[in-house]
Protein backbone atom coordinates (compact mmCIF):
# COMPACT_ATOMS: atom_id res chain seq x y z
CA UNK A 1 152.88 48.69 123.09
CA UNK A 2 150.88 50.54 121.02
CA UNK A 3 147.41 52.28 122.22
CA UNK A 4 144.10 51.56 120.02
CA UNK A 5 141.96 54.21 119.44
CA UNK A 6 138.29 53.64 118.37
CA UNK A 7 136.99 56.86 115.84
CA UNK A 8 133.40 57.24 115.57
CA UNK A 9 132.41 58.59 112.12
CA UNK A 10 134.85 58.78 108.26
CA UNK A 11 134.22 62.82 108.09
CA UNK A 12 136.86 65.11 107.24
CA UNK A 13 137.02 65.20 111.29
CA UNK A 14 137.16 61.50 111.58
CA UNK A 15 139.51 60.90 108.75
CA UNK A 16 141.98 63.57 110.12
CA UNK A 17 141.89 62.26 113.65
CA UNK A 18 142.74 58.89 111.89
CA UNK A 19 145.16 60.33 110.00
CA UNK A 20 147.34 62.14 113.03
CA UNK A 21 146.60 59.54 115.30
CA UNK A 22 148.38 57.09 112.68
CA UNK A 23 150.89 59.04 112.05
CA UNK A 24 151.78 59.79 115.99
CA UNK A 25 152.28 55.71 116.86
CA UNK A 26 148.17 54.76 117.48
CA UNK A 27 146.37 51.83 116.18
CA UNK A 28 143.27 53.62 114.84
CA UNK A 29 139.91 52.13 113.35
CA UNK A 30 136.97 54.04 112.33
CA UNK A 31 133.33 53.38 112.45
CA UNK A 32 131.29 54.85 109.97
CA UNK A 33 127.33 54.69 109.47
CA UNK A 34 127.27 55.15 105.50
CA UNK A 35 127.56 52.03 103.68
CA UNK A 36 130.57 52.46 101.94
CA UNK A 37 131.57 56.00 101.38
CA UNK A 38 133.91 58.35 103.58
CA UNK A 39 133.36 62.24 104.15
CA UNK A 40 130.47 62.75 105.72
CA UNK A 41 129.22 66.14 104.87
CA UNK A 42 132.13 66.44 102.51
CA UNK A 43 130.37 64.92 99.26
CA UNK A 44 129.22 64.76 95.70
CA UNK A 45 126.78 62.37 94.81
CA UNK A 46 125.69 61.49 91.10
CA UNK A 47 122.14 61.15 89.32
CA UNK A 48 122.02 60.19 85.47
CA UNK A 49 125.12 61.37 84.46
CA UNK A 50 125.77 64.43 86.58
CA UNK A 51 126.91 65.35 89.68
CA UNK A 52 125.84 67.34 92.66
CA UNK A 53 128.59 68.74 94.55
CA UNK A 54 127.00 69.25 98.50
CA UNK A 55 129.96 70.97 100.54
CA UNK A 56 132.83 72.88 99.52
CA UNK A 57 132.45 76.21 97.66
CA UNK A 58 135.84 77.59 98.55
CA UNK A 59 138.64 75.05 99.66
CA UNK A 60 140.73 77.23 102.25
CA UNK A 61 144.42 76.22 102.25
CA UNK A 62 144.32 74.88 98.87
CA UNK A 63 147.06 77.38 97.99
CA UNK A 64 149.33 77.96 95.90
CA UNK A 65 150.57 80.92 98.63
CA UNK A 66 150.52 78.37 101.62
CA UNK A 67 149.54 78.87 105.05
CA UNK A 68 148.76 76.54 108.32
CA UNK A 69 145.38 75.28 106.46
CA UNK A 70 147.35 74.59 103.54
CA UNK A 71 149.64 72.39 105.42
CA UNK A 72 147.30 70.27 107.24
CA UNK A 73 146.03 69.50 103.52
CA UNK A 74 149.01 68.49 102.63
CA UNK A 75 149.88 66.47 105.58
CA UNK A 76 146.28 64.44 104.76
CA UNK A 77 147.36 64.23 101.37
CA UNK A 78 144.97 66.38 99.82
CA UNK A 79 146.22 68.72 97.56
CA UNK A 80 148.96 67.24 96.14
CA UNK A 81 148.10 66.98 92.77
CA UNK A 82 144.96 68.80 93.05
CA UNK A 83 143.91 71.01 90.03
CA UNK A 84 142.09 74.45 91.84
CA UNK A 85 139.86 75.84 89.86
CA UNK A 86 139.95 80.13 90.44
CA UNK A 87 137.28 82.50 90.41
CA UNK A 88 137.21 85.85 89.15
CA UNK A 89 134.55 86.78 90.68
CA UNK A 90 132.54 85.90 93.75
CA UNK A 91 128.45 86.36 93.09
CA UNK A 92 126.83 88.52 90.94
CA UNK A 93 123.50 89.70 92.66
CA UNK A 94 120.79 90.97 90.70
CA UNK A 95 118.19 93.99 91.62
CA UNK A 96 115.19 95.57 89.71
CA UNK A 97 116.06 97.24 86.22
CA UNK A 98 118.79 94.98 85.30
CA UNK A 99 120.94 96.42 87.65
CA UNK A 100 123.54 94.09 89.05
CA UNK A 101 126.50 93.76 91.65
CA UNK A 102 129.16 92.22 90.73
CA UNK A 103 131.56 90.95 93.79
CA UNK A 104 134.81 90.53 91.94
CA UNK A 105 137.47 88.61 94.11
CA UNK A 106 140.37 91.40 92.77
CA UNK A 107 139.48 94.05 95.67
CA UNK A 108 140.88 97.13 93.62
CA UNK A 109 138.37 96.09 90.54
CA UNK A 110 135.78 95.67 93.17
CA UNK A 111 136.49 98.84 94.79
CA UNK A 112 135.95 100.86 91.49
CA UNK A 113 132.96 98.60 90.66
CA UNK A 114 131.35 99.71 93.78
CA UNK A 115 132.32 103.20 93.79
CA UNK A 116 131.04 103.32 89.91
CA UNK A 117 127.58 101.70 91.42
CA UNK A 118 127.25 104.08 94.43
CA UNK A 119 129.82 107.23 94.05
CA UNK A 120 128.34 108.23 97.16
CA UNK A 121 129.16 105.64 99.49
CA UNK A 122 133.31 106.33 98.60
CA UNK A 123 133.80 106.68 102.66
CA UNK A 124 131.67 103.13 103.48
CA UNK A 125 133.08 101.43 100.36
CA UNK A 126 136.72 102.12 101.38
CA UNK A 127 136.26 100.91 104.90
CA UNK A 128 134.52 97.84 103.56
CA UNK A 129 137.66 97.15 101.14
CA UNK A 130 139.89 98.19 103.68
CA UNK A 131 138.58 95.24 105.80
CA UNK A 132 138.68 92.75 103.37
CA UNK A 133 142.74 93.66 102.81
CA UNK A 134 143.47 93.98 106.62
CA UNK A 135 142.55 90.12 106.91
CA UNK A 136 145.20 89.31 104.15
CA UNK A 137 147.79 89.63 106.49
CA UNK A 138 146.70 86.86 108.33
CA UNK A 139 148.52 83.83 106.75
CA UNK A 140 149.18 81.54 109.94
CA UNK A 141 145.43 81.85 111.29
CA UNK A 142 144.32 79.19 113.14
CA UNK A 143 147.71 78.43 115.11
CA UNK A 144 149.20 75.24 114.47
CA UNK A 145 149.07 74.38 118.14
CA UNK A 146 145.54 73.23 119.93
CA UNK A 147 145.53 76.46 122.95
CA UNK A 148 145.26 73.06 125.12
CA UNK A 149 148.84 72.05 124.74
CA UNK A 150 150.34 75.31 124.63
CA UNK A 151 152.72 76.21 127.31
CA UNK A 152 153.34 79.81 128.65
CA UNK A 153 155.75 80.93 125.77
CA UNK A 154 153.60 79.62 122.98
CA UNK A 155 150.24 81.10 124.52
CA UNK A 156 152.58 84.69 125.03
CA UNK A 157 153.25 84.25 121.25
CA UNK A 158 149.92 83.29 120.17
CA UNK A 159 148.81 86.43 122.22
CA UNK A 160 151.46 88.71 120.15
CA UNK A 161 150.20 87.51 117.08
CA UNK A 162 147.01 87.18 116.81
CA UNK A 163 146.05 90.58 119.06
CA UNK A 164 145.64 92.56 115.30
CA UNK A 165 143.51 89.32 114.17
CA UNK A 166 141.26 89.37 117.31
CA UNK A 167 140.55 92.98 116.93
CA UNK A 168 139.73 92.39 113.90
CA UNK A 169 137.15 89.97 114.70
CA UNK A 170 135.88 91.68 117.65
CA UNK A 171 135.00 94.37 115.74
CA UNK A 172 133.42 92.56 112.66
CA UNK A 173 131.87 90.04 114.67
CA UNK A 174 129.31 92.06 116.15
CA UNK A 175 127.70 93.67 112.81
CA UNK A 176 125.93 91.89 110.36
CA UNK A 177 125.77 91.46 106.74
CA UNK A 178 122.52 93.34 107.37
CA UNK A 179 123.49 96.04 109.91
CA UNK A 180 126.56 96.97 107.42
CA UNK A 181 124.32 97.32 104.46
CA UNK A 182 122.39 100.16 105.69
CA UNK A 183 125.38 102.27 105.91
CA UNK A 184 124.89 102.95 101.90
CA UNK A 185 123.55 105.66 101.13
CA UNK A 186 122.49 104.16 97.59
CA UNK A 187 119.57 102.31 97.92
CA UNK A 188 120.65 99.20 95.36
CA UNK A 189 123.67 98.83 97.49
CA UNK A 190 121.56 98.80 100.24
CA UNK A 191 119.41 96.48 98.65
CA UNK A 192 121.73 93.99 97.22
CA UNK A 193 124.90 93.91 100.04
CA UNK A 194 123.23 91.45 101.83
CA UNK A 195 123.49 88.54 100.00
CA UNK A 196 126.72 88.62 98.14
CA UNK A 197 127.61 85.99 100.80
CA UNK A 198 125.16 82.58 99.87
CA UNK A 199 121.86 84.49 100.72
CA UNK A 200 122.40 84.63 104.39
CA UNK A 201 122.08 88.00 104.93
CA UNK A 202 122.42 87.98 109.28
CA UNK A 203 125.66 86.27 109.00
CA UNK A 204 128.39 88.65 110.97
CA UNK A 205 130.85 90.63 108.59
CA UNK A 206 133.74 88.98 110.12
CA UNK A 207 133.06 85.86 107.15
CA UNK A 208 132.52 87.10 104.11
CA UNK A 209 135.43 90.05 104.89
CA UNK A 210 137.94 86.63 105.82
CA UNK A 211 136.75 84.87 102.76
CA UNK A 212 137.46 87.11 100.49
CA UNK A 213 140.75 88.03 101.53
CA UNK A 214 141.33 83.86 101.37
CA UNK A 215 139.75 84.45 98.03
CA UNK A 216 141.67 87.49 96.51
CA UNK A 217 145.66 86.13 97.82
CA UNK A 218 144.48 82.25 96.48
CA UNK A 219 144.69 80.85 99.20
CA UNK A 220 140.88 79.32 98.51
CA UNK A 221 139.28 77.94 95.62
CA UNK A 222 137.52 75.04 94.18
CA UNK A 223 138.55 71.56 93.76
CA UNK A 224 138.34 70.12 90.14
CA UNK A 225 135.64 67.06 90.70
CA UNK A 226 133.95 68.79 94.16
CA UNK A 227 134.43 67.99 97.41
CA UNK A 228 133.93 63.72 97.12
CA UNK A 229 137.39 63.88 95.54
CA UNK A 230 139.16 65.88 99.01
CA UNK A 231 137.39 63.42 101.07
CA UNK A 232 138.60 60.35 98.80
CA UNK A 233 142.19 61.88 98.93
CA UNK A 234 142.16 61.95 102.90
CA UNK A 235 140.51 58.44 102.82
CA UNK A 236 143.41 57.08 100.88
CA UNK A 237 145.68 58.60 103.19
CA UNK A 238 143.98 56.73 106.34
CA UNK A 239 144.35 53.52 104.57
CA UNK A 240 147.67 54.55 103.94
CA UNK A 241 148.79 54.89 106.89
CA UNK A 242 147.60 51.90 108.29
CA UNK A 243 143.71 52.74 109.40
CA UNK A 244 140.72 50.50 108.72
CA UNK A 245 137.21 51.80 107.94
CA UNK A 246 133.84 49.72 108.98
CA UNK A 247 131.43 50.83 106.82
CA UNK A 248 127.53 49.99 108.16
CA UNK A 249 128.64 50.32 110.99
CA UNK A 250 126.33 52.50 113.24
CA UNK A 251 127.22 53.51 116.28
CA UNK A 252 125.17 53.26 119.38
CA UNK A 253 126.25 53.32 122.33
CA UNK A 254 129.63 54.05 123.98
CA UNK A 255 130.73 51.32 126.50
CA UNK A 256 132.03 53.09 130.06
CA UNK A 257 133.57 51.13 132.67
CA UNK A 258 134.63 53.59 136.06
CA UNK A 259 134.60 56.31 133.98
CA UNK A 260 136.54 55.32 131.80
CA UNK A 261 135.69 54.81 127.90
CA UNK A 262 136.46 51.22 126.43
CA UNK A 263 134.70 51.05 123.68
CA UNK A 264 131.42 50.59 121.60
CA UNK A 265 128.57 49.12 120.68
CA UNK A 266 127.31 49.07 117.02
CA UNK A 267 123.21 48.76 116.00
CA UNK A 268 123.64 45.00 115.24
CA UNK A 269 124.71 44.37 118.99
CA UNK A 270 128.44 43.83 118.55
CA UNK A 271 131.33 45.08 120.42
CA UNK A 272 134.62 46.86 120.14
CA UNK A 273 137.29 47.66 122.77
CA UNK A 274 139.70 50.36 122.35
CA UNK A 275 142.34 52.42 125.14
CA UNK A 276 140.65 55.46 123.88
CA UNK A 277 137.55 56.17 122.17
CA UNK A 278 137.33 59.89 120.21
CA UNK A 279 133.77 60.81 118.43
CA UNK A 280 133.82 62.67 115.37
CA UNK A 281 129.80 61.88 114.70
CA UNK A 282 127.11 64.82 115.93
CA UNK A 283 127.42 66.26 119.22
CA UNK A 284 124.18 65.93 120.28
CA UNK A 285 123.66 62.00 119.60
CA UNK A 286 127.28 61.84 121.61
CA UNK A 287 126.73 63.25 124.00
CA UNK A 288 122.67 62.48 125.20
CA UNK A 289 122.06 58.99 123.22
CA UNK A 290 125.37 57.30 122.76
CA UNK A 291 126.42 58.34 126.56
CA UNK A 292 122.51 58.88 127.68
CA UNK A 293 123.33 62.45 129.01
CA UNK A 294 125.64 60.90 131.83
CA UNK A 295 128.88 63.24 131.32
CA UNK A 296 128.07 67.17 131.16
CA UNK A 297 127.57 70.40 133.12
CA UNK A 298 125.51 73.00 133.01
CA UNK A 299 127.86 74.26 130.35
CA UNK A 300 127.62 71.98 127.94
CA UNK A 301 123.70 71.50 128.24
CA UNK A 302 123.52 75.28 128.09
CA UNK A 303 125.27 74.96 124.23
CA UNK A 304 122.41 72.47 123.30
CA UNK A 305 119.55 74.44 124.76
CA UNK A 306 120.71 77.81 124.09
CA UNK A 307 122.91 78.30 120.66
CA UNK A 308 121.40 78.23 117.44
CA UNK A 309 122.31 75.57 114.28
CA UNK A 310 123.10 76.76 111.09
CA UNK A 311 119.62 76.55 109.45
CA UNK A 312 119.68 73.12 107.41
CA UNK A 313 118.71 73.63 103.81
CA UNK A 314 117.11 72.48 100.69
CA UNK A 315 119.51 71.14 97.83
CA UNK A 316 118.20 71.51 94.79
CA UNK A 317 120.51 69.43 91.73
CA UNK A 318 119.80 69.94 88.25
CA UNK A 319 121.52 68.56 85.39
CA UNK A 320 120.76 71.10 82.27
CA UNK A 321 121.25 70.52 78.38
CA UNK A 322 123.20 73.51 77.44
CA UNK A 323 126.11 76.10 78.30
CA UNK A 324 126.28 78.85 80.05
CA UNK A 325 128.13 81.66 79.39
CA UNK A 326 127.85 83.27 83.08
CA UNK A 327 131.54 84.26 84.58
CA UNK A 328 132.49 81.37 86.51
CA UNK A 329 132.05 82.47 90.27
CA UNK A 330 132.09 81.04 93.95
CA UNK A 331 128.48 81.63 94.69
CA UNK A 332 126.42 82.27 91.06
CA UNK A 333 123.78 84.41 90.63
CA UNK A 334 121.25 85.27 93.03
CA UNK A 335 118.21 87.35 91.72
CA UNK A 336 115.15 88.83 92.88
CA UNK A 337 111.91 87.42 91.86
CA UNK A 338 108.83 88.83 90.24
CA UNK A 339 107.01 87.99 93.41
CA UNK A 340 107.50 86.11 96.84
CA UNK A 341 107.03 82.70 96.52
CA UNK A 342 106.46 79.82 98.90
CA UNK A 343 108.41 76.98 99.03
CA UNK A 344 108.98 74.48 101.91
CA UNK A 345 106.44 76.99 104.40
CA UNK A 346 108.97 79.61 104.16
CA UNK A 347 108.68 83.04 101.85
CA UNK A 348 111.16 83.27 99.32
CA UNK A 349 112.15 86.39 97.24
CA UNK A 350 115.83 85.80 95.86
CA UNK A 351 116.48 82.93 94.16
CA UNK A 352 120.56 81.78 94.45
CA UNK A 353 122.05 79.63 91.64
CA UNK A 354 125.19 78.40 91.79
CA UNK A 355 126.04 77.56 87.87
CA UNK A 356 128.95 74.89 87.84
CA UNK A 357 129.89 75.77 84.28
CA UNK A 358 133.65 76.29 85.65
CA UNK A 359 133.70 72.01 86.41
CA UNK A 360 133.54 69.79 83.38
CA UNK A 361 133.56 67.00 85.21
CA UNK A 362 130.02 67.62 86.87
CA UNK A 363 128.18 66.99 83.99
CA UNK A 364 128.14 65.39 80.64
CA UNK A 365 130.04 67.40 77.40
CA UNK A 366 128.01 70.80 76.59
CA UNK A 367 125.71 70.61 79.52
CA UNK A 368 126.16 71.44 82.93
CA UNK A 369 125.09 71.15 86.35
CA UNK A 370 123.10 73.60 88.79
CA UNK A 371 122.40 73.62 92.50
CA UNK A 372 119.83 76.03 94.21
CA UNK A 373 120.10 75.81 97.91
CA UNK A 374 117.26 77.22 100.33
CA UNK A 375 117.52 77.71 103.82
CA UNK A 376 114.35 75.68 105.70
CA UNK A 377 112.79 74.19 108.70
CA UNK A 378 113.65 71.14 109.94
CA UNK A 379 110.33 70.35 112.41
CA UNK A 380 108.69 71.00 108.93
CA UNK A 381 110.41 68.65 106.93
CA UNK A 382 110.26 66.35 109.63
CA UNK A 383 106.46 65.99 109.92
CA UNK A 384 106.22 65.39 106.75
CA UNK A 385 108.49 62.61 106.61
CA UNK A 386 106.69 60.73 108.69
CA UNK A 387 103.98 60.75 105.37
CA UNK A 388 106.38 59.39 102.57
CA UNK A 389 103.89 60.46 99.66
CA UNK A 390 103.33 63.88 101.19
CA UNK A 391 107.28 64.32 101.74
CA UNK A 392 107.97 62.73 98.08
CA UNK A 393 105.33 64.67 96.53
CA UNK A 394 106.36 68.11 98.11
CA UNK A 395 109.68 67.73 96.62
CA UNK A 396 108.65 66.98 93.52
CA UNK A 397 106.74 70.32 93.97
CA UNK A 398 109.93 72.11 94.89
CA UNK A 399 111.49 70.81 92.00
CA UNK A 400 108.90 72.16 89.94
CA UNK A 401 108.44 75.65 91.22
CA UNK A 402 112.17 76.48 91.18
CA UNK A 403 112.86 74.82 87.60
CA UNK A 404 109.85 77.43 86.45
CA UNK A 405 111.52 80.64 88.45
CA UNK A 406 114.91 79.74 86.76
CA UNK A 407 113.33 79.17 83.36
CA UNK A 408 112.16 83.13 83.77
CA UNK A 409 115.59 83.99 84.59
CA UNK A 410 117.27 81.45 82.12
CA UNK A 411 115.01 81.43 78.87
CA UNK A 412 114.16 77.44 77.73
CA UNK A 413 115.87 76.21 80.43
CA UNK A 414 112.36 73.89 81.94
CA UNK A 415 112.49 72.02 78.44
CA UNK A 416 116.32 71.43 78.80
CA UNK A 417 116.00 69.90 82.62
CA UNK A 418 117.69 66.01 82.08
CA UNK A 419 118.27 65.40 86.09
CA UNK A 420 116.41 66.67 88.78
CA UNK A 421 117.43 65.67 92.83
CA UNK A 422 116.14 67.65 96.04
CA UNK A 423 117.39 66.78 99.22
CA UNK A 424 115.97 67.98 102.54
CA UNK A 425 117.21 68.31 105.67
CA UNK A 426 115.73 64.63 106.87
CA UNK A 427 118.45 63.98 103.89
CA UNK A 428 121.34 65.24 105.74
CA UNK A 429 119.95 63.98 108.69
CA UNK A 430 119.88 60.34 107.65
CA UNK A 431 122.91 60.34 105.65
CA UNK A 432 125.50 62.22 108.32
CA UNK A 433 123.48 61.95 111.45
CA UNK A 434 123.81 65.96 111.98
CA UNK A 435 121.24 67.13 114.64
CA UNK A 436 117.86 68.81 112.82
CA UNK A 437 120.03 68.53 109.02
CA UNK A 438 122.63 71.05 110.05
CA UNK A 439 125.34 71.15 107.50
CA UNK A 440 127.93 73.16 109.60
CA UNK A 441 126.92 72.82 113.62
CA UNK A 442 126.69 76.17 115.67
CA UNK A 443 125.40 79.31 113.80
CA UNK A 444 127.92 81.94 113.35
CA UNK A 445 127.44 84.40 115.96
CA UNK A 446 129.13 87.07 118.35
CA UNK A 447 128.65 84.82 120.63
CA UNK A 448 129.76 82.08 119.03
CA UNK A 449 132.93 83.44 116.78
CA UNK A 450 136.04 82.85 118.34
CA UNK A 451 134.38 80.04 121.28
CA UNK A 452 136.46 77.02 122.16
CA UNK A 453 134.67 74.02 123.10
CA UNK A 454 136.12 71.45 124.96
CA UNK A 455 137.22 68.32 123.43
CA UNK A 456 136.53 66.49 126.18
CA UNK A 457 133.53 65.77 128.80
CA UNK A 458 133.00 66.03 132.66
CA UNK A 459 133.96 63.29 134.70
CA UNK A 460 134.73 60.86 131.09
CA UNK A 461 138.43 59.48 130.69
CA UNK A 462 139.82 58.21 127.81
CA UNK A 463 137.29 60.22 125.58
CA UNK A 464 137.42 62.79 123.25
CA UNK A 465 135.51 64.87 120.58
CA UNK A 466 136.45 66.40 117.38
CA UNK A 467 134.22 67.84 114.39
CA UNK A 468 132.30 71.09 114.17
CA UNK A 469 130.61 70.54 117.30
CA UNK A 470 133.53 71.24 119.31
CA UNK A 471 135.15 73.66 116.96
CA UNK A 472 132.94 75.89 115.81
CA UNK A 473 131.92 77.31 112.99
CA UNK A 474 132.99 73.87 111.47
CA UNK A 475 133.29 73.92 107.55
CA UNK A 476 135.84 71.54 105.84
CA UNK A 477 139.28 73.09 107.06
CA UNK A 478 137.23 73.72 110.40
CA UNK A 479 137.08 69.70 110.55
CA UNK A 480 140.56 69.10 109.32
CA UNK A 481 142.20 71.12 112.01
CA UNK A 482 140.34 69.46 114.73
CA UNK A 483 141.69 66.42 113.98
CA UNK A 484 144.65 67.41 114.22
CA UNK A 485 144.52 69.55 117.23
CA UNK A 486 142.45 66.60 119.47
CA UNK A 487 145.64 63.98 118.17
CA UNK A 488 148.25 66.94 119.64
CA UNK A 489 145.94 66.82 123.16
CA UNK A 490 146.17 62.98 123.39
CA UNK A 491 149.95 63.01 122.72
CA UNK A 492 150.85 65.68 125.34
CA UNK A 493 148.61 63.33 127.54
CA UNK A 494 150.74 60.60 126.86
CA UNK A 495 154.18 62.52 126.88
CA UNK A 496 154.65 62.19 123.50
CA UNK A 497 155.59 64.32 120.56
CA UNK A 498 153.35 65.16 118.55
CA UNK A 499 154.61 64.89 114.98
CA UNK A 500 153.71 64.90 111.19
CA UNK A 501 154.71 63.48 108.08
CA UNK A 502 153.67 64.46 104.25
CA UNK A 503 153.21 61.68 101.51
């Protein structure tokens, strides 16, 4: 007889765990909070015509050279079909003087770029490219085995292979976006190297140096229609294969009987039994609210009280009547403003602006859609929430104040403004459930690259977790292979094989 397996949460994570489980012999139903749409942080959402694409920038293992991302995608039914929109180049970042940098994702033009910029950085600029192309040869990165089912040979092989790969990140884990930059001797290349990589200049090298190579061998790029269509593709997949979805259906508690989890209990009081119960919703509510704190160690409340979030952010949407004839690129254009300005308590100098002119489908013909996103505060946003004319009128505010930097930047572009949308981190929040609005869990660190989590808790049976939480730093594919990987832990579990099928 079958087992059931309860799924809290439709993310990417969710979905996938769905998906595997399905596919491995489980009866699988998932309970989502959103009232009817799957994905979680993987979404688009519309206003007057546009659309606002909130998640993926780059789709890793969206081909067409394929590697173990790329075939979880296609075992979720994701890319089949998929049109992938390539960039030619990656951000363009703007100093004083018109002076620009332009990160092209071809790593020769971007090597004579730079050395054309800064002829006398040629030592720094060749280890930087250098980097970039030693990650290329990393096609089958993460394994295709969870380390938690892998016997002795597998872990000796995993060792073999991926020795080059962890030296790699060892090395370019520990030095910042930041720390690299002031290698340059040229001070504009000092300036700008910082935030060719979304305006997050203390990020560790180790990302944007992966990314690109993803980038440059096409292995990554954007999904015609944004991210809504992946997670529609992976929903129809679920349902596919046999899943149901309960939408408004928030979860609150999870029912334990002997240690053992049986089940759940949703905000309007019902129940639901299940042989195993798996969470794919925030760590944090997991863990302390839906199991009141009852299953940890000092480990896991040491990740909580000790590791930083991705800072949650400000979205800024606008919908804009006209074209732009800006190179299509991953990140836009971020420039540096006349002055600091404040926006959300925080100072801001560089504006980023990620132009979606390389998406028809975003907006309406001839016009085209725009997304500014901020890093913030969350205890911020939070107090004023609690004030819903303060918290709508300081958006409106926002709105304001970046429409007039971009109009500086972009000519007539404030009288051209059709659709305006900010959302906060209280937006995330309430939407995904993600602990203070993070969009991505655990903050890339040193301490944090590489870390496996376990997917299960202290002293719980019959539970598991999958998402960013446990498999940091999250991020779409991040999501997709924990799915998978928690499924191949419950079938070893259960002396099964674990195995796959594509549609």
């Amino acid at each position: 007889m079958e087992k059931s397996i309860i799924i809290i949460g439709a993310g990417i994570a969710g979905l996938s765990t769905g998906c595997y489980c399905q596919m491995n012999g489980y009866r699988t139903q998932i309970f989502e909070m959103d009232r009817a749409r799957a994905g979680g942080l993987c979404t688009t959402w519309k206003r007057k015509g546009y659309k606002i694409d909130g998640s993926i920038e780059y789709w890793q293992g969206s081909g067409p050279e394929k590697d173990n991302f790329y075939r979880i995608w296609e075992e979720l039914g994701a890319v089949q079909g998929r049109t992938i929109i390539r960039h030619e180049e990656w951000s363009r970042v703007e100093g004083k003087e018109g002076k620009v940098f332009i990160v092209y994702t071809d790593m020769d033009r971007l090597e004579q770029h730079m050395k054309e910029l800064a002829p006398e950085d040629k030592i720094v600029i060749e280890e930087f490219i250098g980097a970039v192309r030693s990650f290329a040869q990393f096609r089958n990165m993460p394994p295709e085995k969870a380390p938690e089912v892998m016997g002795l040979m597998d872990g000796l092989k995993m060792m073999f292979a991926t020795f080059p790969y962890m030296r790699l990140m060892k090395k370019w884990g520990k030095v910042s976006m930041q720390d690299f930059a002031q290698r340059f001797k040229n001070p504009f290349l000092r300036e700008v190297f910082p935030y060719i990589f979304n305006n997050i200049p203390y990020i560790p090298m180790f990302s944007p140096l992966a990314t690109l190579s993803q980038i440059q061998h096409k292995r990554a790029g954007f999904p015609l229609g944004g991210s809504l269509e992946v997670a529609h593709a992976v929903e129809r997949r679920y349902l596919e294969l046999g899943g149901e979805i309960h939408y408004k259906s928030p979860v609150v508690k999870i029912l334990v009987e002997n240690d053992q989890a049986v089940g759940l209990r949703l905000a309007d009081g019902t129940e639901h039994r299940s042989d195993i119960v798996i969470s794919a919703a925030d760590g944090r509510t997991t863990i302390f609210d839906m199991l009141e704190g009852k299953y940890i160690n000092d480990k896991i409340q040491g990740y909580y009280d000790n590791l930083t979030t991705i800072p949650p952010l400000i979205y800024i949407g606008l919908g804009v009547a006209r074209s732009f004839d800006e190179p299509y690129s991953v990140f836009g254009v971020n420039y540096l403003l006349d002055e600091p300005v404040t926006i959300a308590g925080q100072e801001v100098r560089r504006l980023p602006v990620h132009i979606y002119n390389f998406d028809p489908s975003l907006a309406p013909a001839g016009k085209t859609a725009l997304r500014v996103k901020l890093d913030s505060d969350y205890e911020y946003w939070k107090k004023l929430r609690d004030d819903p004319e303060r918290y709508k009128a300081e958006k409106e505010q926002i709105a304001d104040k970046v429409i007039a930097l971009l109009d500086r930047r972009f000519p007539g572009l404030a009288d051209q403004v059709e659709m305006r949308d900010v959302a906060t981190p209280m937006t995330f929040e309430r939407y995904t459930g993600n602990w203070q609005g993070s969009y991505m869990g655990w903050e890339t660190t040193p301490e944090t690259l590489g870390m496996r989590m376990s997917k299960t808790l202290p002293g719980l049976g019959n539970f598991y977790m999958a998402g960013q939480w446990v498999d940091p730093p999250g991020g779409t594919p991040g999501a997709a292979m924990s799915g998978r990987y928690v499924t191949q832990i419950i079938c070893k579990k259960d002396k099964k094989k674990f195995v796959t099928s594509t549609p």
